[in-house]
C-alpha atoms as a PDB file:
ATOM      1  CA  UNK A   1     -25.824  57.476-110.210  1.00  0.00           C
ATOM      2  CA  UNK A   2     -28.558  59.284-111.745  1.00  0.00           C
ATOM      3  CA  UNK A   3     -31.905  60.703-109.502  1.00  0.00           C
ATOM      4  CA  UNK A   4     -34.157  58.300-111.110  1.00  0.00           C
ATOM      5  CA  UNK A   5     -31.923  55.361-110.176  1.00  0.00           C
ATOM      6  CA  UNK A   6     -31.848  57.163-106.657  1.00  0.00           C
ATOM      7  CA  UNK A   7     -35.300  56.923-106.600  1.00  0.00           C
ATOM      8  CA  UNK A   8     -36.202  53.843-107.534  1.00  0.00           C
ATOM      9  CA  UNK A   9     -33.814  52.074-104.976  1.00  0.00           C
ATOM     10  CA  UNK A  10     -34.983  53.497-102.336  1.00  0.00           C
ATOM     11  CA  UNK A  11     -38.633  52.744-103.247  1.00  0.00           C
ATOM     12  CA  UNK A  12     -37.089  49.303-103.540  1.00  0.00           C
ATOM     13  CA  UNK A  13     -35.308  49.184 -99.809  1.00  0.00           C
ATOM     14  CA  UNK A  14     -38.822  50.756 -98.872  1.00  0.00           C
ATOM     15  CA  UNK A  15     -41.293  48.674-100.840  1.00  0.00           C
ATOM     16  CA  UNK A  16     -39.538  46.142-103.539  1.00  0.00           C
ATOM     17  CA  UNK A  17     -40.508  43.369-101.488  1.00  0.00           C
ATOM     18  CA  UNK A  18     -44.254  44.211-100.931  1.00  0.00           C
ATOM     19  CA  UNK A  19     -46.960  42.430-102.057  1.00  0.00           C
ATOM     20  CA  UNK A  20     -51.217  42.821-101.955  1.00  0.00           C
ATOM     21  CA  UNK A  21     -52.274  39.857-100.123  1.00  0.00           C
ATOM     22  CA  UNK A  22     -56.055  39.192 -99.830  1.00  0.00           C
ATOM     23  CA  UNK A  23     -55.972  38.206 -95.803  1.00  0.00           C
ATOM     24  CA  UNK A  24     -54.665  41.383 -95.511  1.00  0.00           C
ATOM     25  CA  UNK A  25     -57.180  43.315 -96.945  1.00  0.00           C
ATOM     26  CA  UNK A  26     -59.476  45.746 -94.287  1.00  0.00           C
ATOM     27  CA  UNK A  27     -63.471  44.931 -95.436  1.00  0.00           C
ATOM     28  CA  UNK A  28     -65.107  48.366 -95.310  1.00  0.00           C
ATOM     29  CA  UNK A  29     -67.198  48.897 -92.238  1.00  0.00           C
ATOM     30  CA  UNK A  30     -70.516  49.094 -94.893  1.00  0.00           C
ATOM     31  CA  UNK A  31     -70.260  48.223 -98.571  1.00  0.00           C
ATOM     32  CA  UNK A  32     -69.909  50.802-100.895  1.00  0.00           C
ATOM     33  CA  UNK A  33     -71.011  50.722-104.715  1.00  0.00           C
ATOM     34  CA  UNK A  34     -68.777  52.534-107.061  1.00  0.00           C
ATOM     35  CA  UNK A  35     -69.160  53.910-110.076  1.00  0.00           C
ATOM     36  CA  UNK A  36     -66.935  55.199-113.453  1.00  0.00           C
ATOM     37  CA  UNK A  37     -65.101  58.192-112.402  1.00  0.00           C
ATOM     38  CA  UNK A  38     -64.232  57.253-108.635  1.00  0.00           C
ATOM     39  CA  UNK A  39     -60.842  57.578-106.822  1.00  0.00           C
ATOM     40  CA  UNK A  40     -60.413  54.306-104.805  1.00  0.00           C
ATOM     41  CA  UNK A  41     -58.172  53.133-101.727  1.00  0.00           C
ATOM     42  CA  UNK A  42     -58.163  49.785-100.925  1.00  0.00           C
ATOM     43  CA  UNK A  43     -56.116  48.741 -97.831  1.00  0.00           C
ATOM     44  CA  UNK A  44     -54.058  46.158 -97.456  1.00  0.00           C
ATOM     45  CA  UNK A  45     -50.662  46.636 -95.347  1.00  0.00           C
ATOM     46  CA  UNK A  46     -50.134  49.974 -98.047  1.00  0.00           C
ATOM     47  CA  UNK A  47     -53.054  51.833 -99.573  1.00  0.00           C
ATOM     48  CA  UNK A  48     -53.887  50.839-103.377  1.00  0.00           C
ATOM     49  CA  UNK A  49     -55.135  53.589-105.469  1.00  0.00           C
ATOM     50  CA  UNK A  50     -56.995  53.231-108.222  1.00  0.00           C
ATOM     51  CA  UNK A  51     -59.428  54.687-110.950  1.00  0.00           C
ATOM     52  CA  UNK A  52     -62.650  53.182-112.393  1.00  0.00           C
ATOM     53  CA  UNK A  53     -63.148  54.176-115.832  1.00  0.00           C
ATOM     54  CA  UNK A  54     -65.527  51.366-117.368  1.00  0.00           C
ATOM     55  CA  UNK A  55     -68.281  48.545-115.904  1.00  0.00           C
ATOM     56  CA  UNK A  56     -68.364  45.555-118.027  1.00  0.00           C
ATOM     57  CA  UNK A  57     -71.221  43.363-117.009  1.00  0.00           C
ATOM     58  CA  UNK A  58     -69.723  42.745-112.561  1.00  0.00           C
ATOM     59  CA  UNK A  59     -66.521  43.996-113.190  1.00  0.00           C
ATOM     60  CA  UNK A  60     -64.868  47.365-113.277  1.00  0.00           C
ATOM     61  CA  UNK A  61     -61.961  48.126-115.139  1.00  0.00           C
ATOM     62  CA  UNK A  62     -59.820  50.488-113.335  1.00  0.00           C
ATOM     63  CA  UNK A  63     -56.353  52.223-113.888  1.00  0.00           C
ATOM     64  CA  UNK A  64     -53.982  52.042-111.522  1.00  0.00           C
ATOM     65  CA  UNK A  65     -52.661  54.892-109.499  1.00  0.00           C
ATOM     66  CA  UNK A  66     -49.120  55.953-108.404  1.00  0.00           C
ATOM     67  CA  UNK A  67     -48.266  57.439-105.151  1.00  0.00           C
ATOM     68  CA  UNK A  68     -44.365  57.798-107.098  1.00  0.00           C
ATOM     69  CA  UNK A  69     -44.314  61.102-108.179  1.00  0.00           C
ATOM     70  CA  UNK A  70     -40.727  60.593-110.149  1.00  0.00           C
ATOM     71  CA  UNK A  71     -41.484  56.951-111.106  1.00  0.00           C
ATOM     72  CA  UNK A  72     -43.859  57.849-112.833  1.00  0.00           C
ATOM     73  CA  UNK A  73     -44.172  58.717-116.255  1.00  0.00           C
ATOM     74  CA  UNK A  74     -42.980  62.462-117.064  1.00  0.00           C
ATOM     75  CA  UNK A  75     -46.340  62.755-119.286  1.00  0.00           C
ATOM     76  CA  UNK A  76     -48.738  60.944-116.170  1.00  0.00           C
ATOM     77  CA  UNK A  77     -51.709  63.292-115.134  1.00  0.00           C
ATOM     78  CA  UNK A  78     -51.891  64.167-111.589  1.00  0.00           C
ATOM     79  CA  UNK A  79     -54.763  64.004-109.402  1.00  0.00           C
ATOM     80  CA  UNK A  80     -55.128  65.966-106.316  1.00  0.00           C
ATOM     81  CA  UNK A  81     -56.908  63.161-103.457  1.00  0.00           C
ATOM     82  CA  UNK A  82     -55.720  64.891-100.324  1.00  0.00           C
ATOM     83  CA  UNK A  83     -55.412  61.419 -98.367  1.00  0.00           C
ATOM     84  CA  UNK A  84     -52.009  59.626 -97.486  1.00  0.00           C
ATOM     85  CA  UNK A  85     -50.628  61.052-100.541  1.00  0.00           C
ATOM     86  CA  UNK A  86     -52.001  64.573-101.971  1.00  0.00           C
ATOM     87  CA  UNK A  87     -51.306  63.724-104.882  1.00  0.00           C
ATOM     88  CA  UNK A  88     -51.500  60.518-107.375  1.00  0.00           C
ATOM     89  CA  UNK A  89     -50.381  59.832-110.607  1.00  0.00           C
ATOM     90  CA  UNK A  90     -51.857  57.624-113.481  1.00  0.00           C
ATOM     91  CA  UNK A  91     -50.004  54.903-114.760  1.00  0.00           C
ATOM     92  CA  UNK A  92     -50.766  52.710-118.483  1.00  0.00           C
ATOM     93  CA  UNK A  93     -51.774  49.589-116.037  1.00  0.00           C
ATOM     94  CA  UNK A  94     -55.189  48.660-115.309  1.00  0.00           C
ATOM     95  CA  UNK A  95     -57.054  45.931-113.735  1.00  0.00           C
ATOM     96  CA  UNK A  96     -60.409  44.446-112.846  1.00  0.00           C
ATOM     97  CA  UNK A  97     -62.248  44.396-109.815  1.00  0.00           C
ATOM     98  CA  UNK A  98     -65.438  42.008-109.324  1.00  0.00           C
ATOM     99  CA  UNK A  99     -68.725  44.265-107.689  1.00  0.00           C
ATOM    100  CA  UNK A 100     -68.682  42.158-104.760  1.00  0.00           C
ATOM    101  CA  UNK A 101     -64.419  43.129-103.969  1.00  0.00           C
ATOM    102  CA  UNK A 102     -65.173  46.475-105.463  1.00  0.00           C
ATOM    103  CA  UNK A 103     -68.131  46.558-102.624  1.00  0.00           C
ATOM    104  CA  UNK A 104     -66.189  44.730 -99.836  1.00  0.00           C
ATOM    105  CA  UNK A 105     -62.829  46.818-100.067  1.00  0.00           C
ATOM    106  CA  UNK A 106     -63.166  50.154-102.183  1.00  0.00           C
ATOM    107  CA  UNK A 107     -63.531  53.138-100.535  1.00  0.00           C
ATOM    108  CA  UNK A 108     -64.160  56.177-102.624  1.00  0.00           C
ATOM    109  CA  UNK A 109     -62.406  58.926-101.720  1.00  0.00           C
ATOM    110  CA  UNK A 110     -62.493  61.389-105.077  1.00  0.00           C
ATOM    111  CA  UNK A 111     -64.308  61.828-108.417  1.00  0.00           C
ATOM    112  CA  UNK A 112     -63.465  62.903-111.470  1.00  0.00           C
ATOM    113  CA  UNK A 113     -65.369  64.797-113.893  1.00  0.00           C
ATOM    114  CA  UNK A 114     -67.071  63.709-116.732  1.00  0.00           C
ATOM    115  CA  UNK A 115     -65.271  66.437-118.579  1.00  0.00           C
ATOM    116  CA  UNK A 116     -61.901  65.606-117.132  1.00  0.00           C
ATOM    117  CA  UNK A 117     -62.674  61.439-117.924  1.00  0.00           C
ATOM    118  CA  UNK A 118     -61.699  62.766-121.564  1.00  0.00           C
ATOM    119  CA  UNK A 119     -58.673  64.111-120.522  1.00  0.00           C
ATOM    120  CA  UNK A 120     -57.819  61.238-117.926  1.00  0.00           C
ATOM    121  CA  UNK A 121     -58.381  58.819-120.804  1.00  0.00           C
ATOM    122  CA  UNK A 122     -56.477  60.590-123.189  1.00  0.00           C
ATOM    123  CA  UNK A 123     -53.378  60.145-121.064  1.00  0.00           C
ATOM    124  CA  UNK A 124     -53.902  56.593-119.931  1.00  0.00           C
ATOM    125  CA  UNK A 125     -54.053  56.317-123.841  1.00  0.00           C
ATOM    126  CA  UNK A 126     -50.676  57.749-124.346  1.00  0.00           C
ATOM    127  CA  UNK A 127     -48.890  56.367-121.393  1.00  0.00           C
ATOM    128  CA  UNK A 128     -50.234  52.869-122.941  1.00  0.00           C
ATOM    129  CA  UNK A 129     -47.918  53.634-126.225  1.00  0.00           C
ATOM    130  CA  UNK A 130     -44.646  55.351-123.881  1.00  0.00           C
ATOM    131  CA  UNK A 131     -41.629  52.612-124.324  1.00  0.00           C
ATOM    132  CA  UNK A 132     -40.537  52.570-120.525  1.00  0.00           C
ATOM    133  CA  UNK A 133     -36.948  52.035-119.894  1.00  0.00           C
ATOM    134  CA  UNK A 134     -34.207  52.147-117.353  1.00  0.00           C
ATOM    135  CA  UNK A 135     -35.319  52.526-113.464  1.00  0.00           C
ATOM    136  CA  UNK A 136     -38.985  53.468-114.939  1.00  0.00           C
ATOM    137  CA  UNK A 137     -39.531  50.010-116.333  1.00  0.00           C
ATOM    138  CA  UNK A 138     -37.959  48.243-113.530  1.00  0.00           C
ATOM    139  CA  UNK A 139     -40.280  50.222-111.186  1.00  0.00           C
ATOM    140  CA  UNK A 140     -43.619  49.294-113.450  1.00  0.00           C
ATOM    141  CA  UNK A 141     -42.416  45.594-112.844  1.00  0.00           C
ATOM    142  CA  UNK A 142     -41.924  45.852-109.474  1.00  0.00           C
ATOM    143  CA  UNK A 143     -45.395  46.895-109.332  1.00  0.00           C
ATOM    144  CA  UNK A 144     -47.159  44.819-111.341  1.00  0.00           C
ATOM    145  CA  UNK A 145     -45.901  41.774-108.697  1.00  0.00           C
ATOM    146  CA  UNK A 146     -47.196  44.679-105.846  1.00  0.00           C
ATOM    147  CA  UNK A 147     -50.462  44.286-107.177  1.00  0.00           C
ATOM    148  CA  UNK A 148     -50.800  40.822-108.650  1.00  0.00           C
ATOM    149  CA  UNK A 149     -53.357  39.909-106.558  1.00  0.00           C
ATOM    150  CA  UNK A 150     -55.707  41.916-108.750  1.00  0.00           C
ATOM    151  CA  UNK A 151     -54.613  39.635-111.628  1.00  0.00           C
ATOM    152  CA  UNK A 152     -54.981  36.432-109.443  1.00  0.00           C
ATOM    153  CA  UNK A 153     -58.507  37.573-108.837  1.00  0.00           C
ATOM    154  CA  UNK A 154     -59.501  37.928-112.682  1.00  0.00           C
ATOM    155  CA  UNK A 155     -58.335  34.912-113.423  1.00  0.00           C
ATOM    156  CA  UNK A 156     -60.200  33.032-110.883  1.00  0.00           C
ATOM    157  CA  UNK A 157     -63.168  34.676-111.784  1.00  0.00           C
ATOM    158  CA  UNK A 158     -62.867  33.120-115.072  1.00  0.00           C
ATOM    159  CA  UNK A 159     -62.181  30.041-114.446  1.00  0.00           C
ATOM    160  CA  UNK A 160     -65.344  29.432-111.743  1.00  0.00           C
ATOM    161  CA  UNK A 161     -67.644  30.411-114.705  1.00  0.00           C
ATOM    162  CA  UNK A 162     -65.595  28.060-117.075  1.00  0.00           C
ATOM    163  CA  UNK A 163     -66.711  25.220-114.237  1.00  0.00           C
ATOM    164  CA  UNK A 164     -70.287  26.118-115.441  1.00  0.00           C
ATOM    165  CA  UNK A 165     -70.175  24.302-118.747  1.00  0.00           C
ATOM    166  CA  UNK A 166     -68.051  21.521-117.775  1.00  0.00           C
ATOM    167  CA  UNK A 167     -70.017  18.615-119.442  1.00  0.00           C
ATOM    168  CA  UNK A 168     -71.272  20.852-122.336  1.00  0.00           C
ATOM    169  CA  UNK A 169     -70.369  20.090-126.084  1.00  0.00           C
ATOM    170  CA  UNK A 170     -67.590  21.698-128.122  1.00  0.00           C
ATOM    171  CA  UNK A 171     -65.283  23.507-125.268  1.00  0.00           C
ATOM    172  CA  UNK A 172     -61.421  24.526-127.051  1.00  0.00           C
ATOM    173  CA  UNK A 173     -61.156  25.843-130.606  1.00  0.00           C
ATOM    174  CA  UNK A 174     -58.047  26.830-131.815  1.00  0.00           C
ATOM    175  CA  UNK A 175     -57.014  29.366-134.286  1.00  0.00           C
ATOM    176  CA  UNK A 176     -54.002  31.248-135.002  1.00  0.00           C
ATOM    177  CA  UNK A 177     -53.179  35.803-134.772  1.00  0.00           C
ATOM    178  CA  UNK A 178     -50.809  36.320-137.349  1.00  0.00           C
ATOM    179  CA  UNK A 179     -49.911  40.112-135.682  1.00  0.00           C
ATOM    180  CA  UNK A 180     -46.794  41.292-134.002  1.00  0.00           C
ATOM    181  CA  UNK A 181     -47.164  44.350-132.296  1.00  0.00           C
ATOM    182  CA  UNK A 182     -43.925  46.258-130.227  1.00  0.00           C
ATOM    183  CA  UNK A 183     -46.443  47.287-127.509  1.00  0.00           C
ATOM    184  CA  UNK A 184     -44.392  46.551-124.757  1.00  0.00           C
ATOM    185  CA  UNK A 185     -46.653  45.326-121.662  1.00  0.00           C
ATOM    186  CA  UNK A 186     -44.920  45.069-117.751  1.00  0.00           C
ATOM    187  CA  UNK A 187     -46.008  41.674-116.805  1.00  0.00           C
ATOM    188  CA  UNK A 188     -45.266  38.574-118.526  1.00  0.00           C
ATOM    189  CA  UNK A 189     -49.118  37.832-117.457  1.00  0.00           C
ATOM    190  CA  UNK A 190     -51.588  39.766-118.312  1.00  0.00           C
ATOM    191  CA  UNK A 191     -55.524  40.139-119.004  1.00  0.00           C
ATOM    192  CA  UNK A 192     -58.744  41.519-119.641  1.00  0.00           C
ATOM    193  CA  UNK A 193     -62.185  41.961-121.026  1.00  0.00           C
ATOM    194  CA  UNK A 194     -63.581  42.635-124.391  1.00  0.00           C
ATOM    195  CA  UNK A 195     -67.441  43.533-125.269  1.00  0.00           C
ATOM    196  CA  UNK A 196     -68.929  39.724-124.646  1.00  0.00           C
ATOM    197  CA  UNK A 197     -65.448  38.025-123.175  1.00  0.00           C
ATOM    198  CA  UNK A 198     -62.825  37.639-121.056  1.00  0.00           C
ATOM    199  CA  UNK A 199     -58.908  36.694-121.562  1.00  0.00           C
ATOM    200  CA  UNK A 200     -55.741  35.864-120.744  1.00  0.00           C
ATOM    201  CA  UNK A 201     -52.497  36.100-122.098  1.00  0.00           C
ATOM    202  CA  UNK A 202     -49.583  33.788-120.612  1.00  0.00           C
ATOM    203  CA  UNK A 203     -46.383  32.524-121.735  1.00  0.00           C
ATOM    204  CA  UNK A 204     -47.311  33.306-125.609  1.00  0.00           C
ATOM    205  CA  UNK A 205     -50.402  32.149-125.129  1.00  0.00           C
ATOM    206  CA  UNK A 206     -53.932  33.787-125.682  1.00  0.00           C
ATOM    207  CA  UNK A 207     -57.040  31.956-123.896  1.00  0.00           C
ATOM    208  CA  UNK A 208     -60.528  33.826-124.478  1.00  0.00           C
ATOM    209  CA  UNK A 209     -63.823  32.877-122.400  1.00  0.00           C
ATOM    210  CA  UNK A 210     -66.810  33.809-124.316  1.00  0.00           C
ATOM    211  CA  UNK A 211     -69.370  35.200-121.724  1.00  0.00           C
ATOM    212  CA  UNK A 212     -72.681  33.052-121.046  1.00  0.00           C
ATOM    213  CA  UNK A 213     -75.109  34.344-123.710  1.00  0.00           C
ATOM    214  CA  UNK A 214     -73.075  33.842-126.731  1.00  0.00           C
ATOM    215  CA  UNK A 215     -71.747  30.192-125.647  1.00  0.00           C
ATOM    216  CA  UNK A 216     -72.797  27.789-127.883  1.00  0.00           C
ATOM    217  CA  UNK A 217     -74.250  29.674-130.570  1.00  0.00           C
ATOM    218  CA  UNK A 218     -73.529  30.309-134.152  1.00  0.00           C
ATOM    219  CA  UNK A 219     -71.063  33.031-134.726  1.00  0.00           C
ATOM    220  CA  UNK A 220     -67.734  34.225-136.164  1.00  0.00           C
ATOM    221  CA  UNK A 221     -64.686  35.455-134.393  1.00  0.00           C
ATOM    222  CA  UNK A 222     -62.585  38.308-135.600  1.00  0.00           C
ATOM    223  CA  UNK A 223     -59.461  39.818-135.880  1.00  0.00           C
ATOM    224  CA  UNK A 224     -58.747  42.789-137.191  1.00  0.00           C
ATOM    225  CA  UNK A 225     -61.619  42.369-139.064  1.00  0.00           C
ATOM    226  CA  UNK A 226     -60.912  39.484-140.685  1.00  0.00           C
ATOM    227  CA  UNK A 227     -62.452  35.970-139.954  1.00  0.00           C
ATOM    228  CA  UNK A 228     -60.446  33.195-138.069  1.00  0.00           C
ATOM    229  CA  UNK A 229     -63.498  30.763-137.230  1.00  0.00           C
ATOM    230  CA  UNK A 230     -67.180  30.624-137.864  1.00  0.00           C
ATOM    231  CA  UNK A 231     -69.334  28.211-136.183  1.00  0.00           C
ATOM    232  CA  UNK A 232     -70.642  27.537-132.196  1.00  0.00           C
ATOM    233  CA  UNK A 233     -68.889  29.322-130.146  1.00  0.00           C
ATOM    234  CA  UNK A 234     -66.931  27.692-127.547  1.00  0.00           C
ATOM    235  CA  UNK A 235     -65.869  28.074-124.150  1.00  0.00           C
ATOM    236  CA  UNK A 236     -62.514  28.565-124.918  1.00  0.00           C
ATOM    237  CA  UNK A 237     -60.352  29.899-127.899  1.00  0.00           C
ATOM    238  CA  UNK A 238     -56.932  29.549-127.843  1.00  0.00           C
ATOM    239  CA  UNK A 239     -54.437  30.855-129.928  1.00  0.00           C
ATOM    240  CA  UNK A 240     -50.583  30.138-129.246  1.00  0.00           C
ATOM    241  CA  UNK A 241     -47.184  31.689-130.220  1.00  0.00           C
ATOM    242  CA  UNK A 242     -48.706  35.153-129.807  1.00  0.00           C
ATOM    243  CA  UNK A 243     -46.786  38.333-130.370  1.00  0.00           C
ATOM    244  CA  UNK A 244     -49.821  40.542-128.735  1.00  0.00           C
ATOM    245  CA  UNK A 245     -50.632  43.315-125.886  1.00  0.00           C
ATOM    246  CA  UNK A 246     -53.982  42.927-124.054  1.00  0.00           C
ATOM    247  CA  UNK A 247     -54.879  46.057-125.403  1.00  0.00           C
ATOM    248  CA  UNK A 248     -54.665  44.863-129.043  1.00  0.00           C
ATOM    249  CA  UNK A 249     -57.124  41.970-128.158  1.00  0.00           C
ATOM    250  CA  UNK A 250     -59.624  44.491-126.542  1.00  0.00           C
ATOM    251  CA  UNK A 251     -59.333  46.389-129.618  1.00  0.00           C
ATOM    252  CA  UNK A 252     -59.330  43.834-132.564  1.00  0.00           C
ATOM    253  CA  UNK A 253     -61.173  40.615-131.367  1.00  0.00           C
ATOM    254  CA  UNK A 254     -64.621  40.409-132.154  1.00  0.00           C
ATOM    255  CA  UNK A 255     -66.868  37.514-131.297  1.00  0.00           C
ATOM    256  CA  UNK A 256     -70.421  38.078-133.328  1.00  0.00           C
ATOM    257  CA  UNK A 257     -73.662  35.653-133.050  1.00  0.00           C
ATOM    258  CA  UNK A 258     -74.820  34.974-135.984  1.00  0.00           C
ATOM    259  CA  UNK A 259     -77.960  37.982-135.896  1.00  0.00           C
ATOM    260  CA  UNK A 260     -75.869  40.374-135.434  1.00  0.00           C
ATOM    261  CA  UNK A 261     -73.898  39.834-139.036  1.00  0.00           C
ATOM    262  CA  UNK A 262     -77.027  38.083-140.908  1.00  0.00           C
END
């Protein structure tokens, strides 16, 4: 039996069965507001580490942070954090955190430099493109059901602001990304935000949310530079039998208003 097959069974007697659940969550004694380049903790039953490395509009995009030295990716940065661990190691997964969670439950306990953000970014860059195999992609599933409460959290977020424009006019549009990309991606589930909207990929299926200001105003959506719809834009676009990553729509999808290509 090999040492990373060692490893990951016994961080699967230890932990495999271990999931973030919100009622389990400690609230922080007095809010604290974060910013890009803070080492978070969150506490639940375990402590969640994390990174924030971009504010979008109320939500912070944040990498996620292994305690798993071995589990983790041979290439992963490692930060020192002297707390329960000493050490923690970046992973290619991130998630989103609303201001008012971020506020309620993150407690900063490092920051990185600006000048080491390059470097951090760098490598969540390349650990994004790393094929994971064997005990090491096992162990990124395992964790991305740890942790799917962060998920569950984005997605309800959406979906209060899509009860906004319930009785408004045009609300699905449909249109159809021809790419395949390998880009291999841990959860069947997944999600994000681009420059003016949020998304969700399930089962095959992409569903973008325009944010507020663009809703319902002339525009064109992109991909890849190329136009798939011109028009109002809706509240949702929808796009099935998708081949994608999340990180291809972040980088490819484009929704313009019509000043900003006139």
């Amino acid at each position: 039996m090999s040492f990373l097959k060692n490893e990951l069974d016994l961080y699967k007697e230890l932990f495999g069965k271990y999931r973030l659940k919100k009622e389990n969550l400690k609230e922080l004694n007095e809010s604290q507001e974060i910013n890009i380049g803070d080492i978070f903790v969150i506490y639940g039953d375990l402590p969640e580490y994390g990174l924030v490395i971009s504010l979008n509009g109320d939500l912070y995009e944040a990498i996620y942070l292994s305690q798993e030295q071995f589990l983790s990716s041979s290439q992963a940065l490692r930060l020192k954090i002297n707390h329960v661990s000493d050490y923690v190691y970046l992973t290619h997964l991130n998630f989103y955190l609303s201001n008012d969670f971020a506020n309620k439950y993150c407690k900063v306990i490092g920051k990185v430099s600006k000048e080491d953000m390059e470097k951090v970014l760098e490598n969540f860059e390349t650990l994004k493109q790393e094929e994971y195999t064997g005990p090491r992609k096992e162990y990124f599933e395992l964790l991305v059901e740890r942790i799917s409460l962060f998920y569950e959290l984005f997605f309800e977020n959406i979906f209060e602001e899509l009860d906004k424009f319930e009785n408004e006019g045009e609300k699905v549009i449909r249109i159809n990304i021809p790419l395949k990309t390998a880009m291999a991606y841990a959860a069947s589930t997944s999600g994000g935000k681009g420059e003016n909207f949020k998304f969700i990929i399930e089962d095959n299926t992409l569903r973008i949310y325009p944010d507020d200001e663009v809703i319902g105003k002339e525009g064109r959506i992109l991909f890849k530079d190329k136009v798939l719809y011109e028009g109002k834009i809706p509240i949702e676009i929808v796009s099935e039998d998708v081949e994608i990553s999340s990180e291809d729509v972040k980088r490819y999808l484009k929704i313009e208003v019509m000043n900003w290509w006139m």
